[in-house]
C-alpha atoms as a PDB file:
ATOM      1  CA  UNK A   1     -74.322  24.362 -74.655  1.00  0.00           C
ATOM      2  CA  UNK A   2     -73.931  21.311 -72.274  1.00  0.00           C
ATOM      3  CA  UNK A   3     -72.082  22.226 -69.572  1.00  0.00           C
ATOM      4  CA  UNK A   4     -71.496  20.238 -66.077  1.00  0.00           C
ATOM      5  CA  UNK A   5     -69.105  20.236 -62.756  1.00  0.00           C
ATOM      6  CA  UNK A   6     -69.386  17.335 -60.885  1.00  0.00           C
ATOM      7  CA  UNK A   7     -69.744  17.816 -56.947  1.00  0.00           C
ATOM      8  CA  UNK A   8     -69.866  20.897 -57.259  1.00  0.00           C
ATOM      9  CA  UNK A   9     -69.709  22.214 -53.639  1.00  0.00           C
ATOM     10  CA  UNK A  10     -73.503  24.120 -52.661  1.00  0.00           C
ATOM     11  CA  UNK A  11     -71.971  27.742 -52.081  1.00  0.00           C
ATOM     12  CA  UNK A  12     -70.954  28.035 -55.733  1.00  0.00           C
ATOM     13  CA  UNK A  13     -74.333  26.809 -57.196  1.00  0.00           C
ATOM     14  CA  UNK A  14     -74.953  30.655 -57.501  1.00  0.00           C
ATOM     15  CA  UNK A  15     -71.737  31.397 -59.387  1.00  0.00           C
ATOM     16  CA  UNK A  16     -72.305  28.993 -62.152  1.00  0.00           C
ATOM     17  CA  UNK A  17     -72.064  30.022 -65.512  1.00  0.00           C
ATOM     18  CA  UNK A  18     -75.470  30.166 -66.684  1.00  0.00           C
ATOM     19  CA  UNK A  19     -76.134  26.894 -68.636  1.00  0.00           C
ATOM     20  CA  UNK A  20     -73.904  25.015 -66.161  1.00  0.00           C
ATOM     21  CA  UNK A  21     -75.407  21.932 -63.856  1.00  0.00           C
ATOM     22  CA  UNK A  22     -74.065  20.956 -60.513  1.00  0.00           C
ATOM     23  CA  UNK A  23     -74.522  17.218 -60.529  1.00  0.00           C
ATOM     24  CA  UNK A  24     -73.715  15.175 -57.601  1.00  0.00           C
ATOM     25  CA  UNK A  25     -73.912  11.873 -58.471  1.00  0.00           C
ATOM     26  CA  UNK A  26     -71.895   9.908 -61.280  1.00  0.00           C
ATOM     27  CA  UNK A  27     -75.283   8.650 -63.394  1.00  0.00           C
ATOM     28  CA  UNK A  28     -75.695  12.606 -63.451  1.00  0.00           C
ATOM     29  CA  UNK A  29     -72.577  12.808 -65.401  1.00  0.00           C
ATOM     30  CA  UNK A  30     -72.458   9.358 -67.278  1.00  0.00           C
ATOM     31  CA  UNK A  31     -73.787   8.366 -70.832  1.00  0.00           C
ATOM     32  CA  UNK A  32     -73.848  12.358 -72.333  1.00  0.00           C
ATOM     33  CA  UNK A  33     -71.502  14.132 -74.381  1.00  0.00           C
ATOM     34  CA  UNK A  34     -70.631  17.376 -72.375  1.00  0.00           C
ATOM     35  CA  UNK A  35     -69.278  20.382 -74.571  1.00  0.00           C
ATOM     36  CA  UNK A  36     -67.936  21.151 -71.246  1.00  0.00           C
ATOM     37  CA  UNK A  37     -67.448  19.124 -67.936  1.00  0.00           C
ATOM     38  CA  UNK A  38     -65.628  20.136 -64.897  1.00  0.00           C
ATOM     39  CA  UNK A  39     -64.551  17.548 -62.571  1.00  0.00           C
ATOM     40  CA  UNK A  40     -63.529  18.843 -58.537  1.00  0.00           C
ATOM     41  CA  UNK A  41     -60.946  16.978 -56.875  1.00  0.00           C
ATOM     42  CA  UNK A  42     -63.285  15.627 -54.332  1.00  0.00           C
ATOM     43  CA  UNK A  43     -65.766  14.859 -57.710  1.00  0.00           C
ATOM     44  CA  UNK A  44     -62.835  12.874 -58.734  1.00  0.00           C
ATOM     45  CA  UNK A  45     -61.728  11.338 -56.022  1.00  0.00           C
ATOM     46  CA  UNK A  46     -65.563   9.907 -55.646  1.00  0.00           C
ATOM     47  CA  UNK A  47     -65.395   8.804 -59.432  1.00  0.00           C
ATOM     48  CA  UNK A  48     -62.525   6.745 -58.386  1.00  0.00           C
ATOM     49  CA  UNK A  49     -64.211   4.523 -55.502  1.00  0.00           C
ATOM     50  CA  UNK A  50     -67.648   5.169 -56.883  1.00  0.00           C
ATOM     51  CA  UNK A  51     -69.759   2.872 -59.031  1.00  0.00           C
ATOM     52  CA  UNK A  52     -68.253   1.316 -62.319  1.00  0.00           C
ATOM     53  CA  UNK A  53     -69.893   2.459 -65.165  1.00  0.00           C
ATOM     54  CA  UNK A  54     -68.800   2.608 -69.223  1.00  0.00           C
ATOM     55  CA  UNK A  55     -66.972   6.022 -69.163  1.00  0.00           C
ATOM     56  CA  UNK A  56     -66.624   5.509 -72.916  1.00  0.00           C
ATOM     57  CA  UNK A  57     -70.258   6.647 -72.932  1.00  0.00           C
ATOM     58  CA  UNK A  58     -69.432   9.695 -71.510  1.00  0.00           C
ATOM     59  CA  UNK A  59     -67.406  12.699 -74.163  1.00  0.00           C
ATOM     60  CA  UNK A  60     -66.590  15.811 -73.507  1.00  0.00           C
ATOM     61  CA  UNK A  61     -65.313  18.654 -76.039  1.00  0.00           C
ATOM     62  CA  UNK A  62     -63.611  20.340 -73.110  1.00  0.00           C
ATOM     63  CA  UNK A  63     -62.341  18.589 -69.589  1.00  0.00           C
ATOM     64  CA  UNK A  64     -61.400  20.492 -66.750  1.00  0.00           C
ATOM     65  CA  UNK A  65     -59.196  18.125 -64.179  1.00  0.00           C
ATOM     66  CA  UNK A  66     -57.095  18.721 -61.540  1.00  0.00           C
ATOM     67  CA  UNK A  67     -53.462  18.354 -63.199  1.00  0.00           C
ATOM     68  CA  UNK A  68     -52.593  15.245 -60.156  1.00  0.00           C
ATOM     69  CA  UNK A  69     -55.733  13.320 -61.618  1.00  0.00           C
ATOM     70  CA  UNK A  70     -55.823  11.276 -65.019  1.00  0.00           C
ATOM     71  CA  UNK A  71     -58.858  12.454 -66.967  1.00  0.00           C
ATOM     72  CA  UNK A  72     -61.380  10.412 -66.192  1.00  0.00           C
ATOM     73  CA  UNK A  73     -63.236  10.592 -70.085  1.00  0.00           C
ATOM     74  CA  UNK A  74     -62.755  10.934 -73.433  1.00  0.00           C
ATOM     75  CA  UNK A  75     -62.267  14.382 -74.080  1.00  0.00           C
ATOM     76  CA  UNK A  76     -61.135  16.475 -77.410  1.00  0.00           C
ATOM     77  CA  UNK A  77     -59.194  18.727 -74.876  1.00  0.00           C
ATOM     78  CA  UNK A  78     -58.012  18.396 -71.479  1.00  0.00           C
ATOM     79  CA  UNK A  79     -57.691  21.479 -69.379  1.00  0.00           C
ATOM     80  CA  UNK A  80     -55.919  21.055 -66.019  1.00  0.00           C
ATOM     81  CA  UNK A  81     -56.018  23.479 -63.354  1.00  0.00           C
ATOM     82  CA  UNK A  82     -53.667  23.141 -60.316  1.00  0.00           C
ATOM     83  CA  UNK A  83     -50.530  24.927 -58.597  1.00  0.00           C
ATOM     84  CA  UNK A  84     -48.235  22.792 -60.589  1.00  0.00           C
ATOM     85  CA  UNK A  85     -46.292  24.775 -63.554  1.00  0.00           C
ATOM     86  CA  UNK A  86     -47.447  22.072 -65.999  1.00  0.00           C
ATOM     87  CA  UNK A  87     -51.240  22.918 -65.065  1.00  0.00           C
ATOM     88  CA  UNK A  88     -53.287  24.900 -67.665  1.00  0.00           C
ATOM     89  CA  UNK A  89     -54.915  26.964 -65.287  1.00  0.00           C
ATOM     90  CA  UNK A  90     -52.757  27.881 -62.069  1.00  0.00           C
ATOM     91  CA  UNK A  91     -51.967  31.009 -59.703  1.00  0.00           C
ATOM     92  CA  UNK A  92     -49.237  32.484 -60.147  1.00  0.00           C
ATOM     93  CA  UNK A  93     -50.042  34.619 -56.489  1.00  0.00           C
ATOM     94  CA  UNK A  94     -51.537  32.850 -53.405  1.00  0.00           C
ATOM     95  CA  UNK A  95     -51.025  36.170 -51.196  1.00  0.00           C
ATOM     96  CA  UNK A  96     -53.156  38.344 -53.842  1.00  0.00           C
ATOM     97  CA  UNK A  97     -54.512  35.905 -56.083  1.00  0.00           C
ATOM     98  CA  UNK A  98     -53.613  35.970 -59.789  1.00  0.00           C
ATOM     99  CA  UNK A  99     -55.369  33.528 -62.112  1.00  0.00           C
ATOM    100  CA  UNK A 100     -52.690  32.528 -64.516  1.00  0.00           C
ATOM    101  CA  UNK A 101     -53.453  30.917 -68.369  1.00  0.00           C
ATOM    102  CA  UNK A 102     -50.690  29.049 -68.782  1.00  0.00           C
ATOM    103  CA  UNK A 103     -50.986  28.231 -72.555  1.00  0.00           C
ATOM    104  CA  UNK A 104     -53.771  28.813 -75.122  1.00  0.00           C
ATOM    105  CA  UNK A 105     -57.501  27.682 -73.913  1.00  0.00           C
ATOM    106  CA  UNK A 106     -60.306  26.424 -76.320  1.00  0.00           C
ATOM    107  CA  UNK A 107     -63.339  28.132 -75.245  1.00  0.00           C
ATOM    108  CA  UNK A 108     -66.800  26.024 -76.389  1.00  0.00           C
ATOM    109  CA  UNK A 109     -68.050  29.195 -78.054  1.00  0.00           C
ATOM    110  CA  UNK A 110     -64.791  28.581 -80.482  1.00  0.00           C
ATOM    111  CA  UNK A 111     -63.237  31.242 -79.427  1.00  0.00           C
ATOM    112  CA  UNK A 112     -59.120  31.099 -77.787  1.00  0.00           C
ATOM    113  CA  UNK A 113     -58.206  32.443 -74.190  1.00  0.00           C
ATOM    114  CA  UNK A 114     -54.259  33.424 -74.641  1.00  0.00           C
ATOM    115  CA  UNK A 115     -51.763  33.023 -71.839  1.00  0.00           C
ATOM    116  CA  UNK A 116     -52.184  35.895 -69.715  1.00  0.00           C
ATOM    117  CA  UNK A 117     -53.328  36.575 -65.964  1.00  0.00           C
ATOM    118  CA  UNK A 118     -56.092  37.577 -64.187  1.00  0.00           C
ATOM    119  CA  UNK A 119     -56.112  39.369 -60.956  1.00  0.00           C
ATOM    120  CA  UNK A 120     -58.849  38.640 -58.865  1.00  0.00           C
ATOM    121  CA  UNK A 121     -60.522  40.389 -56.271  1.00  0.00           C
ATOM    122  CA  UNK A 122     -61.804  39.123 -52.947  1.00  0.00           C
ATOM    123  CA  UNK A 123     -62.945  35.199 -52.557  1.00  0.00           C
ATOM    124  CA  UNK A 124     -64.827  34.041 -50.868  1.00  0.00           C
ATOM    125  CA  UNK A 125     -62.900  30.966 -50.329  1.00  0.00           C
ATOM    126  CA  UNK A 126     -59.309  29.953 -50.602  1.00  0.00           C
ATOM    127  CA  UNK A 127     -58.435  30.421 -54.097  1.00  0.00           C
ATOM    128  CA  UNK A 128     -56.335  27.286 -54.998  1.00  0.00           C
ATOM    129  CA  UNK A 129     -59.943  25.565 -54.138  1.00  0.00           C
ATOM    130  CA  UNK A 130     -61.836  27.796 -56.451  1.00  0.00           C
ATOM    131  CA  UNK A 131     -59.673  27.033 -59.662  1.00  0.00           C
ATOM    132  CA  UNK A 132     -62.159  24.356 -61.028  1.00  0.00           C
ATOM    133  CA  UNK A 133     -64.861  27.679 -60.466  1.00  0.00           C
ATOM    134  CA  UNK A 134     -62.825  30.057 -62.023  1.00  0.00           C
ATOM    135  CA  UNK A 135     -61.625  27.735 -65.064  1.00  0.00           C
ATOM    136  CA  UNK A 136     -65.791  27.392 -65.628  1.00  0.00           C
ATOM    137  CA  UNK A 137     -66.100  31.218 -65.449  1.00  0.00           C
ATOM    138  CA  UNK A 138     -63.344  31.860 -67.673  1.00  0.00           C
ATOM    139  CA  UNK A 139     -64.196  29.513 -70.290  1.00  0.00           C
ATOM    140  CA  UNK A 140     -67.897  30.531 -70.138  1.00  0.00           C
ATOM    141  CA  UNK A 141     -68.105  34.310 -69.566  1.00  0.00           C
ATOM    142  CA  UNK A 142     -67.900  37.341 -71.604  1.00  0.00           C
ATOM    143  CA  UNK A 143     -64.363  38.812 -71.110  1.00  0.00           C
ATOM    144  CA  UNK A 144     -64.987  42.153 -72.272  1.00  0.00           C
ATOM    145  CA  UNK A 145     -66.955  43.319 -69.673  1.00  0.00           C
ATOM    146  CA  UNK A 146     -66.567  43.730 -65.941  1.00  0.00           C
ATOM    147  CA  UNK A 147     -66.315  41.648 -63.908  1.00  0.00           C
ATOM    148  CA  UNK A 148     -64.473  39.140 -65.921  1.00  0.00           C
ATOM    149  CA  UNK A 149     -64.137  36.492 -63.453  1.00  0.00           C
ATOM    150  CA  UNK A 150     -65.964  37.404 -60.111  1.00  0.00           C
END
């Protein structure tokens, strides 16, 4: 499994999924076919402004955006995460955080994550900031066994 989030900020480098690659620079990201990328809103802010180079290079089987940015490659499915209600992955609690599935999520492994929530326990950050970290956990970790997100 190829999986990615670009600028990924340093304090979750030890809550990656295992198989998952911070890369901080866009030549990290560019040119591969990712079964799954996740893009930060600062990683796509700095796609934006950064160097041009052929995204048509770069596939992914599974995107994870925030929901206010276009995706910024090909992908076979585009999952947004945001506090929008048209975001895939959203909260549907700021004051004790609920991770919300918002409709039916590809997972690489093949298997489907149905709408449902997640309560989550204590963050260690605000947890509208850690969606693009908890989208990677959901879609990457066993679900059956505790804990499921954290």
């Amino acid at each position: 499994m190829e999986g990615a989030i670009f600028d990924c900020p340093v304090l979750w480098l030890e809550r990656l999924p295992s198989g998952v690659l911070g890369v901080e620079t866009p030549a990290g990201v560019a040119g591969r076919t990712w079964d799954l990328l996740a893009l930060t809103r600062r990683g796509c802010k700095a796609l934006r402004r950064g160097p041009v180079f052929d995204r048509t290079e770069t596939a992914c089987r599974i995107l994870l955006v925030p929901g206010d940015g276009p995706p910024m490659f090909p992908a076979e499915t585009v999952i947004t995460y945001g506090l929008s209600p048209r975001d895939s992955l959203t909260l549907s609690s700021l004051t004790e955080p609920v991770l919300c599935v918002q409709r039916s999520l590809p997972r690489p492994d093949g298997t489907v994550i149905e709408p449902q929530e997640f309560p989550l326990p204590l963050l260690p950050g605000p947890p509208e900031e850690l969606l693009p970290l908890l989208g990677l956990r959901l879609l990457l970790m066993p679900l059956t066994e505790p804990p499921i997100l954290w």
